[in-house]
N, C-alpha and C. Protein backbone atom coordinates (compact mmCIF):
# COMPACT_ATOMS: atom_id res chain seq x y z
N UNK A 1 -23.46 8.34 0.00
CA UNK A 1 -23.16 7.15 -0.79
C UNK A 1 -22.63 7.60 -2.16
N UNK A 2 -21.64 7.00 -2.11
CA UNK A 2 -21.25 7.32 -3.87
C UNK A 2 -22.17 6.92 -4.97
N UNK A 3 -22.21 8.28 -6.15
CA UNK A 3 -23.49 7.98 -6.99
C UNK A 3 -22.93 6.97 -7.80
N UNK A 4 -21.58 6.99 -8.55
CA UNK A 4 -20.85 6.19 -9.35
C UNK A 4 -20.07 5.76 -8.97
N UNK A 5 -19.59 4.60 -9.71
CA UNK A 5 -18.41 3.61 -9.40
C UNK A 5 -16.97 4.37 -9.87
N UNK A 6 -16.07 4.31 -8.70
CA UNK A 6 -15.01 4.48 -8.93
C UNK A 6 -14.03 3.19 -8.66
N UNK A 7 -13.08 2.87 -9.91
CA UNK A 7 -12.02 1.87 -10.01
C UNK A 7 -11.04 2.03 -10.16
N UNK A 8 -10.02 1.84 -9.44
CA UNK A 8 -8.71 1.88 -9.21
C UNK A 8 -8.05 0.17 -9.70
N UNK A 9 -7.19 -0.10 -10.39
CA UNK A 9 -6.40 -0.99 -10.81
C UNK A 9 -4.37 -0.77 -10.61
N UNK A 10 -4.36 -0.79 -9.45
CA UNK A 10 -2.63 -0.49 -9.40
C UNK A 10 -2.42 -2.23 -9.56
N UNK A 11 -1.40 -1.63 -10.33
CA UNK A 11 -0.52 -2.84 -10.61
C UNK A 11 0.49 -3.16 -10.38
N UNK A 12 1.33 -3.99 -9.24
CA UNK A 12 2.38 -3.84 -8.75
C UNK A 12 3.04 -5.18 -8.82
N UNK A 13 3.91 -5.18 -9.72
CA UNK A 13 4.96 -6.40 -10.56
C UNK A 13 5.63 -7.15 -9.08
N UNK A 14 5.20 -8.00 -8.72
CA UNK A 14 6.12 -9.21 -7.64
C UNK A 14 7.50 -8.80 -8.01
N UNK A 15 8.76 -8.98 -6.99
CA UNK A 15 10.16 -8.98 -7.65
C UNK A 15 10.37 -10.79 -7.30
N UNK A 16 9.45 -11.61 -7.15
CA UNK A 16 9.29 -12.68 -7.68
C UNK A 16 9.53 -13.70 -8.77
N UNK A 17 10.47 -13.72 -9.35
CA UNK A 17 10.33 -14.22 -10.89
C UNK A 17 9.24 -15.08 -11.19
N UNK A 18 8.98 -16.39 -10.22
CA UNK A 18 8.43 -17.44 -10.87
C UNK A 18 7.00 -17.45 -10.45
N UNK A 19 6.79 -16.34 -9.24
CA UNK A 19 5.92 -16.71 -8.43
C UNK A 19 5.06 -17.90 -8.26
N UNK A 20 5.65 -18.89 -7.78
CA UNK A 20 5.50 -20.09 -7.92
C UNK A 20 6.48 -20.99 -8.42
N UNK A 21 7.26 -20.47 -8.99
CA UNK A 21 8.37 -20.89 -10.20
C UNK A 21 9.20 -22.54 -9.22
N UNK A 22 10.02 -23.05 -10.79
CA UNK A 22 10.37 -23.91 -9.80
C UNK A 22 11.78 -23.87 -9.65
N UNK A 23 12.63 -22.29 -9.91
CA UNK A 23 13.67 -21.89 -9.66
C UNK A 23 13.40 -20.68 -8.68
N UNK A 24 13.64 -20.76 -7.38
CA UNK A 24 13.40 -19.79 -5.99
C UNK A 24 14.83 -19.14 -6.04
N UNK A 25 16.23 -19.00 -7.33
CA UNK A 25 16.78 -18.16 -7.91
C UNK A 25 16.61 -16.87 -8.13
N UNK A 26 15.54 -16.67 -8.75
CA UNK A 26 15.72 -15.56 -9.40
C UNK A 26 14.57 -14.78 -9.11
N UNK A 27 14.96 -13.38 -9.10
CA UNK A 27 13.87 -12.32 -9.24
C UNK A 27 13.96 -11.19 -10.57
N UNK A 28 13.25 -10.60 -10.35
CA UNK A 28 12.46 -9.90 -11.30
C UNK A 28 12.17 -8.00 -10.52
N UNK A 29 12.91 -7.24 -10.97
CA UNK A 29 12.80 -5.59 -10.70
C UNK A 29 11.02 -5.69 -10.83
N UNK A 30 10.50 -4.61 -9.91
CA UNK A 30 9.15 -4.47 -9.96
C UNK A 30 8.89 -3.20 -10.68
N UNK A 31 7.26 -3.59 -11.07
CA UNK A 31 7.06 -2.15 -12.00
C UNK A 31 5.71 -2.36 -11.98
N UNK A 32 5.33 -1.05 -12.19
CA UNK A 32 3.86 -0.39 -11.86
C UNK A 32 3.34 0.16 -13.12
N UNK A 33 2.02 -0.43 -13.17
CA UNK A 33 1.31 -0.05 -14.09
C UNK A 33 -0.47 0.67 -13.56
N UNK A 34 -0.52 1.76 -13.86
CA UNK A 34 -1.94 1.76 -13.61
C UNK A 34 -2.92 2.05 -14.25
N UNK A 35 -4.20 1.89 -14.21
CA UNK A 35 -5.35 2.23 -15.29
C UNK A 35 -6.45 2.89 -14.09
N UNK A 36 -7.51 4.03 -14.25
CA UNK A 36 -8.53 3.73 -13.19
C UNK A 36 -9.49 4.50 -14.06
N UNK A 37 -10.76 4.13 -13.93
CA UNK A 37 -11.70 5.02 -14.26
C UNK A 37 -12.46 5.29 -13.24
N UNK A 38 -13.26 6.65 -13.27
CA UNK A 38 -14.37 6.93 -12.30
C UNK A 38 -15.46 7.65 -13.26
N UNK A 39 -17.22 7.27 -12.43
CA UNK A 39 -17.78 8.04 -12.93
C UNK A 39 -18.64 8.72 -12.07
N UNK A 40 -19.55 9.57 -11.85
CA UNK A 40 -20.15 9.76 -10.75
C UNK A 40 -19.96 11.21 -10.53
N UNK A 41 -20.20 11.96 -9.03
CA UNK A 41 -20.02 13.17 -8.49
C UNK A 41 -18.71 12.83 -8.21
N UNK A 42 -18.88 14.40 -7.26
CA UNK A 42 -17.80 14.62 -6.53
C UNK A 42 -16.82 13.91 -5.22
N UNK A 43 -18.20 13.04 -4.71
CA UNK A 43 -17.34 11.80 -4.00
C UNK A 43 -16.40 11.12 -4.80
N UNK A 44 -16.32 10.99 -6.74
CA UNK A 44 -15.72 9.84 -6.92
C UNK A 44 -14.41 10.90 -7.39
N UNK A 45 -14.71 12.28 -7.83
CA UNK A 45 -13.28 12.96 -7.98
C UNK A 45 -12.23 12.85 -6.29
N UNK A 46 -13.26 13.06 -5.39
CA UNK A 46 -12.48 13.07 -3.55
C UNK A 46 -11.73 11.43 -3.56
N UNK A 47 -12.26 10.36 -4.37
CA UNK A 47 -11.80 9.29 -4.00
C UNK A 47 -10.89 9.42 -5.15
N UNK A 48 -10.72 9.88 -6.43
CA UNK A 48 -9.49 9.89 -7.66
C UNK A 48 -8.58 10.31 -6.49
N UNK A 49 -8.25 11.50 -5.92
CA UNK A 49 -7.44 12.01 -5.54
C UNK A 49 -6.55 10.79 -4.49
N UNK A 50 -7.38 10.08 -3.82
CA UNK A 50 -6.84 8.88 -2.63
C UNK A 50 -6.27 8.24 -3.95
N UNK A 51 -6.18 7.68 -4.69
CA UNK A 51 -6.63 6.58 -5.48
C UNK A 51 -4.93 7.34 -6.07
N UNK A 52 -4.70 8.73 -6.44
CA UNK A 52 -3.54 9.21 -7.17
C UNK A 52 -2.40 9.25 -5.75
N UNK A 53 -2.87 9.31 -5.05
CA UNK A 53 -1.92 9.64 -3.79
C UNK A 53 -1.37 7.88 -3.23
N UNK A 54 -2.60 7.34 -3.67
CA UNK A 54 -1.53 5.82 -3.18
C UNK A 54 -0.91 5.19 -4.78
N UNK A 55 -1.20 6.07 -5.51
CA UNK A 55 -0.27 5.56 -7.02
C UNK A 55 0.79 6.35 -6.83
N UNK A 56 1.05 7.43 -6.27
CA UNK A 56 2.30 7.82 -6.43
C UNK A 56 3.06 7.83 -5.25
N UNK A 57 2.80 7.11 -4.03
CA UNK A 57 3.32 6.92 -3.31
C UNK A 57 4.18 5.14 -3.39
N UNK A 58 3.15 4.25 -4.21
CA UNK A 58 3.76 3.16 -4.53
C UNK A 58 4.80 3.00 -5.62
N UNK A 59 4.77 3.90 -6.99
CA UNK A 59 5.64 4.20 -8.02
C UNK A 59 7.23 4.77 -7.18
N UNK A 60 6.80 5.61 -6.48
CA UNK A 60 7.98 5.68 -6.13
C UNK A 60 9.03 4.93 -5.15
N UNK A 61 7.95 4.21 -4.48
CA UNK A 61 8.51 3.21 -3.91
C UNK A 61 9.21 2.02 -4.01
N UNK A 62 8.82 1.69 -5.71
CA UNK A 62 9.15 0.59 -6.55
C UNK A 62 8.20 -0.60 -6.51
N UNK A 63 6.95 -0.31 -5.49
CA UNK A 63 6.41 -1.48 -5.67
C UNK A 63 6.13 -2.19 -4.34
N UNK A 64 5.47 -3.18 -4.30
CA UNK A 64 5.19 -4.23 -3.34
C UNK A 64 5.62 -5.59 -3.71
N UNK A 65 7.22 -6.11 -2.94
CA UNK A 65 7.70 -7.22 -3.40
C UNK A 65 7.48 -8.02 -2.22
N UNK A 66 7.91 -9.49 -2.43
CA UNK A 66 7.71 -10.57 -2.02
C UNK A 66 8.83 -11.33 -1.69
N UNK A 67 9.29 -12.45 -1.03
CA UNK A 67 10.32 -13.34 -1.07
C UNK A 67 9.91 -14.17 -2.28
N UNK A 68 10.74 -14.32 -3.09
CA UNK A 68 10.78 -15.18 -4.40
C UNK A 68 9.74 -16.73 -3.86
N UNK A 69 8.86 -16.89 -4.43
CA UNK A 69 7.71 -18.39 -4.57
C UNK A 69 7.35 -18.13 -3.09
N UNK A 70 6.93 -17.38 -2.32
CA UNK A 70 6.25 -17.00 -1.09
C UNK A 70 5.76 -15.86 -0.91
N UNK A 71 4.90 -15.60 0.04
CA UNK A 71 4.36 -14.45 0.39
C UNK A 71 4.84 -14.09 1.55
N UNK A 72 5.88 -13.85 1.84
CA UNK A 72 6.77 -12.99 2.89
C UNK A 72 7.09 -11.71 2.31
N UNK A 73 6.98 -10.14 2.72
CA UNK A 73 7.02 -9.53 2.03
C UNK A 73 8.39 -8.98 2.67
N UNK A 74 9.15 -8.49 1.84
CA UNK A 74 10.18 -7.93 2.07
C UNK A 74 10.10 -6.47 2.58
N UNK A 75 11.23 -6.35 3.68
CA UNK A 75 11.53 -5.31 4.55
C UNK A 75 10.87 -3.41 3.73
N UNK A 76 11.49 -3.49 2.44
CA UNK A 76 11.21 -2.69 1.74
C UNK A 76 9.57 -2.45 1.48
N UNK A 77 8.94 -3.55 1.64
CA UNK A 77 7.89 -3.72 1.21
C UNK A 77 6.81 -3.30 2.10
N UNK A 78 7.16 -3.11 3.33
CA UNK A 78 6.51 -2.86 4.51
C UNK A 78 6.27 -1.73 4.74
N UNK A 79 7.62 -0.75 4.44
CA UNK A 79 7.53 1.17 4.40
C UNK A 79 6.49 1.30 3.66
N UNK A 80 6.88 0.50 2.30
CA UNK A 80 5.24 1.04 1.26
C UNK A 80 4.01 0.52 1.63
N UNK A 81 3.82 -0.15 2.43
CA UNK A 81 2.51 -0.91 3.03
C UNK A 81 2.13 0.68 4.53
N UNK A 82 3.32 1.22 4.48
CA UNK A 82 3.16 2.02 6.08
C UNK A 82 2.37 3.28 5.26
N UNK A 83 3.25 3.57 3.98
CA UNK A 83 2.09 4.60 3.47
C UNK A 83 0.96 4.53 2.80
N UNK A 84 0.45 3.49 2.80
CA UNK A 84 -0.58 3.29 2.14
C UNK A 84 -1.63 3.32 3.26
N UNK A 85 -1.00 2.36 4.10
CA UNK A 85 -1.57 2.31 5.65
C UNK A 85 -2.25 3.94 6.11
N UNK A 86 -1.00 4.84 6.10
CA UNK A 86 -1.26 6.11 6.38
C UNK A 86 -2.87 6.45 5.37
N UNK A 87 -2.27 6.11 4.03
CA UNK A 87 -3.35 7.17 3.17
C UNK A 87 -4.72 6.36 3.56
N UNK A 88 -4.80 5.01 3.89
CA UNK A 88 -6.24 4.59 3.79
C UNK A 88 -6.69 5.21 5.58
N UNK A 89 -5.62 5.32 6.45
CA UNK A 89 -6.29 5.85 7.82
C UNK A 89 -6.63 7.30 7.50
N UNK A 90 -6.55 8.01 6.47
CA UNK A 90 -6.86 9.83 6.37
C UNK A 90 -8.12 9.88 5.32
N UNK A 91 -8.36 8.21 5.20
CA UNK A 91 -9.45 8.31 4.08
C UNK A 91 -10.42 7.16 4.64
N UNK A 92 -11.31 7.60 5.91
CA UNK A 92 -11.92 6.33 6.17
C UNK A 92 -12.92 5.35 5.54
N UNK A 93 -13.58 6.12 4.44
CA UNK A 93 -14.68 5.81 3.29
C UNK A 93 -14.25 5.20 2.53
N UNK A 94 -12.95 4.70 2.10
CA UNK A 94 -12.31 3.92 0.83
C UNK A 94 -12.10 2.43 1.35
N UNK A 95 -12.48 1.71 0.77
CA UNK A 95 -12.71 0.25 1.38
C UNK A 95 -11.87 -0.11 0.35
N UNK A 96 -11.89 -1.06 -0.02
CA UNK A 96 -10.16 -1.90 -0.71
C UNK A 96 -10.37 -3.28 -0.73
N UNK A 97 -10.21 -3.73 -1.97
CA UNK A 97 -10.20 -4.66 -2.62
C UNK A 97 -8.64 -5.09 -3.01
N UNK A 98 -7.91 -6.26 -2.47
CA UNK A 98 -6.68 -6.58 -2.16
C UNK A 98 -6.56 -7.58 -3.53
N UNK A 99 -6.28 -7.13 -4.65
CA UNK A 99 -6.04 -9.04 -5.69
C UNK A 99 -4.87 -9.59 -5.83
N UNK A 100 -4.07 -10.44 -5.99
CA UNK A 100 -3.34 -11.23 -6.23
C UNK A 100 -3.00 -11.74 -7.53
N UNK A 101 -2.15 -11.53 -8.37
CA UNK A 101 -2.29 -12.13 -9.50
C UNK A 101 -0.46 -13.06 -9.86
N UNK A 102 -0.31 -13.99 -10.48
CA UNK A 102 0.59 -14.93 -10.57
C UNK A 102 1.16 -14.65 -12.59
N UNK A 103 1.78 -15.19 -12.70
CA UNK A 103 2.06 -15.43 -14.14
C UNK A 103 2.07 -16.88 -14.21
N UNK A 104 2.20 -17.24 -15.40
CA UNK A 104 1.65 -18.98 -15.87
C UNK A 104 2.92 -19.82 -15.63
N UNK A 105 4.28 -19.47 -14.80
CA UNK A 105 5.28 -20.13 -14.45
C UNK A 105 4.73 -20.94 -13.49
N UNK A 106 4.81 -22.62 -13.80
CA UNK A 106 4.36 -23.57 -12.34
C UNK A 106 2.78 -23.55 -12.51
N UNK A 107 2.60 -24.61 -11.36
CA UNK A 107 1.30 -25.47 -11.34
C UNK A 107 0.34 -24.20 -11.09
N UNK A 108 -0.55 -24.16 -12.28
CA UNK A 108 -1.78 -23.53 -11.60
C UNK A 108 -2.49 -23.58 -10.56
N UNK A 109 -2.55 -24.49 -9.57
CA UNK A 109 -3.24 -24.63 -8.58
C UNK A 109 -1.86 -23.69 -7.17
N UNK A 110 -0.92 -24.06 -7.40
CA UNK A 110 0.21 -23.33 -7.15
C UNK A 110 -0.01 -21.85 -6.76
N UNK A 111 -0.27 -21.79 -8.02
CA UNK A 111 -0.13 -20.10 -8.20
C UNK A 111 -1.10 -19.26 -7.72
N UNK A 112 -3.00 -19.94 -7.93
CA UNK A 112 -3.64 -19.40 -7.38
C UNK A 112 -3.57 -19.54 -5.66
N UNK A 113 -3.07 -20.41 -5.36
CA UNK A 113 -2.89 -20.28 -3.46
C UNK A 113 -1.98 -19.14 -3.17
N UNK A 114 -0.90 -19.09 -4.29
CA UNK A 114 0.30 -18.34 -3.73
C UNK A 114 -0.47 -16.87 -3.56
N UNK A 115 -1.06 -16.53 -5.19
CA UNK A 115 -1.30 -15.31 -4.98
C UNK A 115 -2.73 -14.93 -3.87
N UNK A 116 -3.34 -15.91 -3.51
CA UNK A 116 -4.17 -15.94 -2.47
C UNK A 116 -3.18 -15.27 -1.13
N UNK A 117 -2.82 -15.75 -0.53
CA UNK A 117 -1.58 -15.78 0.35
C UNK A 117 -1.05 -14.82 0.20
N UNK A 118 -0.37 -14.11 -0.97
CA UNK A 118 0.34 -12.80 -1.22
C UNK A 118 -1.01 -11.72 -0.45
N UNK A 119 -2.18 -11.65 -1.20
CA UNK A 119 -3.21 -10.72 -0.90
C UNK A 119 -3.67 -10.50 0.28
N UNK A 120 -3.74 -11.90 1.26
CA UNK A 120 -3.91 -11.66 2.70
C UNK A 120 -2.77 -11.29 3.23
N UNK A 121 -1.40 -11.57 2.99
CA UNK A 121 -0.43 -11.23 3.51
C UNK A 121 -0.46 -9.39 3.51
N UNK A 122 -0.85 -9.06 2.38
CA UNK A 122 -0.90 -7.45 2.15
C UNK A 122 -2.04 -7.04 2.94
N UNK A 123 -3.18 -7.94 3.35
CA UNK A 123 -4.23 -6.96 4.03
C UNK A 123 -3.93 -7.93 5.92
N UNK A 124 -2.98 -8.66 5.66
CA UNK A 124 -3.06 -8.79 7.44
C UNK A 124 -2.15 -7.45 7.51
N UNK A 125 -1.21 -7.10 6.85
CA UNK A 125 -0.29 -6.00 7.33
C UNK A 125 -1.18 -4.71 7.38
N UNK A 126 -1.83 -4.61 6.55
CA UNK A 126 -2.60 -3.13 6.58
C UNK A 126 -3.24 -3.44 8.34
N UNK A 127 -3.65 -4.13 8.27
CA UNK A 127 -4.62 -4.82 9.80
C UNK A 127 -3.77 -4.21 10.71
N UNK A 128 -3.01 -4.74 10.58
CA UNK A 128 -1.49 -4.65 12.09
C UNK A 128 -1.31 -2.88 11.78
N UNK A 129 -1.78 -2.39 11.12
CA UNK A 129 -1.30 -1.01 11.28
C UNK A 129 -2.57 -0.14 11.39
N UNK A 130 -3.76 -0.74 11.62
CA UNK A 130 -4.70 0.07 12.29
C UNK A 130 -5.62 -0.42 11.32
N UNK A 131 -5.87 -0.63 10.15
CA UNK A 131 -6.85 -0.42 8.70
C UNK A 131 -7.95 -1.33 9.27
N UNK A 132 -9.30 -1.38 9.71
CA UNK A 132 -10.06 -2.02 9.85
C UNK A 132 -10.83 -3.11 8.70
N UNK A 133 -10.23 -4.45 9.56
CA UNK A 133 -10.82 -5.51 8.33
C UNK A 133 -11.93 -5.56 7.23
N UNK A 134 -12.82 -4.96 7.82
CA UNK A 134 -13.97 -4.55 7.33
C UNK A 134 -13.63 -3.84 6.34
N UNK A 135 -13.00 -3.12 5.94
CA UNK A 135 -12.39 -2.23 4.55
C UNK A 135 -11.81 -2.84 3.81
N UNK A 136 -11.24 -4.21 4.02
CA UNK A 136 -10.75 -4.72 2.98
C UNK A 136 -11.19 -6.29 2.58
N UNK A 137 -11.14 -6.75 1.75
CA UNK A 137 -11.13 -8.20 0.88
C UNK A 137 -9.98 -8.11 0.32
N UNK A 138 -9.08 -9.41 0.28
CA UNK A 138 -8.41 -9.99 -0.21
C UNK A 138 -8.62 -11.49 -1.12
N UNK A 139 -8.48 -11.43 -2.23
CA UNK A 139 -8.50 -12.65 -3.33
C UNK A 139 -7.20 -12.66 -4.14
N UNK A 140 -7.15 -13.76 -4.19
CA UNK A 140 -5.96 -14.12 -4.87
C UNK A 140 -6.74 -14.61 -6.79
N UNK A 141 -6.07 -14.64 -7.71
CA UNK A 141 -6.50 -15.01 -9.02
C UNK A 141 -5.59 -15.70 -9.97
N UNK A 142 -4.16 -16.25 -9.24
CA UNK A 142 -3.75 -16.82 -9.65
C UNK A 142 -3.15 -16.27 -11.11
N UNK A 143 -3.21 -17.25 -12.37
CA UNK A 143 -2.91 -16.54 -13.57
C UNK A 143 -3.75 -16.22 -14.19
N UNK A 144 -4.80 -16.07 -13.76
CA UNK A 144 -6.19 -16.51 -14.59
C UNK A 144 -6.63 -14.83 -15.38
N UNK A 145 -5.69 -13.70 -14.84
CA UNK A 145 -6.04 -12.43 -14.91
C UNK A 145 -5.16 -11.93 -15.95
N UNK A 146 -4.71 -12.08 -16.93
CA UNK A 146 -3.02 -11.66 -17.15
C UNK A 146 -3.33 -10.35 -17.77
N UNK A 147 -2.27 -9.36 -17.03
CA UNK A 147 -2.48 -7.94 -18.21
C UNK A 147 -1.99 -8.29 -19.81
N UNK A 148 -1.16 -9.16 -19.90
CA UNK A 148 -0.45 -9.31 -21.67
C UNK A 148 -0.27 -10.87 -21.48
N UNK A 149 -0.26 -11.36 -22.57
CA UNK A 149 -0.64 -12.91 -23.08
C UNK A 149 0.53 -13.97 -21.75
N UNK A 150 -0.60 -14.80 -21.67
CA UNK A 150 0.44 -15.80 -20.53
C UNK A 150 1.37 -16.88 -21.60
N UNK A 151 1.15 -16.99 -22.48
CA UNK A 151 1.72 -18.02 -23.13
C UNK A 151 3.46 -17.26 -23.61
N UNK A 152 3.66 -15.69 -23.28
CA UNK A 152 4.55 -15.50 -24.07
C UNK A 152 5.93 -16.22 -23.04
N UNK A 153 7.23 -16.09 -23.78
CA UNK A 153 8.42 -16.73 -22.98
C UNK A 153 8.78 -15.09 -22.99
N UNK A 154 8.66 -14.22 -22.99
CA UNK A 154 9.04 -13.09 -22.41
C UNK A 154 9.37 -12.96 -20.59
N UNK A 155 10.39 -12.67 -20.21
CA UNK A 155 10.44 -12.47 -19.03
C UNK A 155 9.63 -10.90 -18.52
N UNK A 156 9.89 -9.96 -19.33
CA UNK A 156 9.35 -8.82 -19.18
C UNK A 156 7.81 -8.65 -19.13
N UNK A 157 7.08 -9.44 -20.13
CA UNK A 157 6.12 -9.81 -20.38
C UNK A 157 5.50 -10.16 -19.38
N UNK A 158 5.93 -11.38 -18.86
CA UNK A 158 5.60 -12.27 -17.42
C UNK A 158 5.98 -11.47 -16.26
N UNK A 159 6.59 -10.72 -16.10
CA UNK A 159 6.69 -9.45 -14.81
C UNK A 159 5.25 -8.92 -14.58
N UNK A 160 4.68 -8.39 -16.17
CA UNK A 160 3.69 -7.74 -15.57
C UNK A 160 2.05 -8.65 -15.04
N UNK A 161 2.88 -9.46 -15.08
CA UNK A 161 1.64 -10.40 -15.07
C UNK A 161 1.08 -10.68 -13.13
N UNK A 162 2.95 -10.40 -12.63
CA UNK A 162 2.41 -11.02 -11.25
C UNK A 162 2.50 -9.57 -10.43
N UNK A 163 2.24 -9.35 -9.39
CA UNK A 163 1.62 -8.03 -9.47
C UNK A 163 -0.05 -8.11 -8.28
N UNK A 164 -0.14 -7.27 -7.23
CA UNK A 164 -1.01 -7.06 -6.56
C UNK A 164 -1.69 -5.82 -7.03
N UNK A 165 -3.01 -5.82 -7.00
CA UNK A 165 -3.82 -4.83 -7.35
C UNK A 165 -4.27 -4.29 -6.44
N UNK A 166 -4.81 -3.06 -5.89
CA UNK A 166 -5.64 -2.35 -4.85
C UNK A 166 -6.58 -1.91 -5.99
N UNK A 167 -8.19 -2.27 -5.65
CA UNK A 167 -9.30 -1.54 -6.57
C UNK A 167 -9.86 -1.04 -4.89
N UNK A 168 -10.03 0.21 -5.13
CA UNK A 168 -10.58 0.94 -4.57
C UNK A 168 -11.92 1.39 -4.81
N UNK A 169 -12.76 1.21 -4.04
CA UNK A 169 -13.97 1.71 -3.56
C UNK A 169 -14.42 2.44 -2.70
N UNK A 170 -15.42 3.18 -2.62
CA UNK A 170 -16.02 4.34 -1.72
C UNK A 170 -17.54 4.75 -2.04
């Protein structure tokens, strides 16, 4: 059993603009942000290492995008779902926490379904590729999470806002 908590926070920008928005126009380039702390033994350095291997397998990927105001994930989006797929089947102890997060474009009630929907959409695919349900939860949080202020009219700003998280556990 792991002595300490290890947390993983990937942050992966929707190419979504509005997610939810009420222009299904436009998107938005994705971008990755991550933070993680661990504390504990050596189980939680064995789980840093999973935790760096699916951050740099998603950075380079560009991300986990979406069809603009839906959770259909795009073709692209699926290769990076295949390696992640891979890294969580070579790591059977890492269970996964799927979040969803929206920016404040459109109805709040909107946004938290959408990004609900985005998060199962990301853990039915892990499913279909072997990942046993049991390893993962999916929640959606709507805008309610924002990495930088929801009120700004920044488009850049609001990128990082929508964005799926993997917190990893073990």
């Amino acid at each position: 059993m792991l002595l300490g908590l290890m947390v993983l926070a990937l942050v992966i920008a929707w190419s979504a603009k509005g997610c939810g928005s009420s222009d299904p126009n436009t998107s938005a380039a994705p971008s990755v942000t991550t933070t993680s702390t661990s504390t504990g033994s050596t189980s939680a350095n064995a789980g840093q290492n999973v935790v760096t291997e699916i951050n740099t397998t998603i950075t380079k990927s560009g991300g986990i995008q979406f069809q603009t105001a839906s959770a259909e994930l795009t073709n692209a989006s699926m290769g990076t779902l295949d390696d992640v797929a891979r890294i969580l089947s070579r790591n059977a102890t890492v269970n996964v926490l799927i979040k969803g997060h929206t920016d404040r474009q459109g109805n709040a009630d909107t946004n938290l379904s959408l990004s609900q929907r985005r998060a199962n959409k990301v853990k039915d695919y892990l499913i279909s590729k072997g990942i046993a349900s049991s390893r993962m939860k999916a929640q959606g949080f709507g805008e309610n999470e924002p990495l930088v202020p929801n009120d700004t009219t920044s488009e850049a700003a609001r990128k990082q806002n929508r964005r799926v998280e993997f917190q990893l556990m073990s």
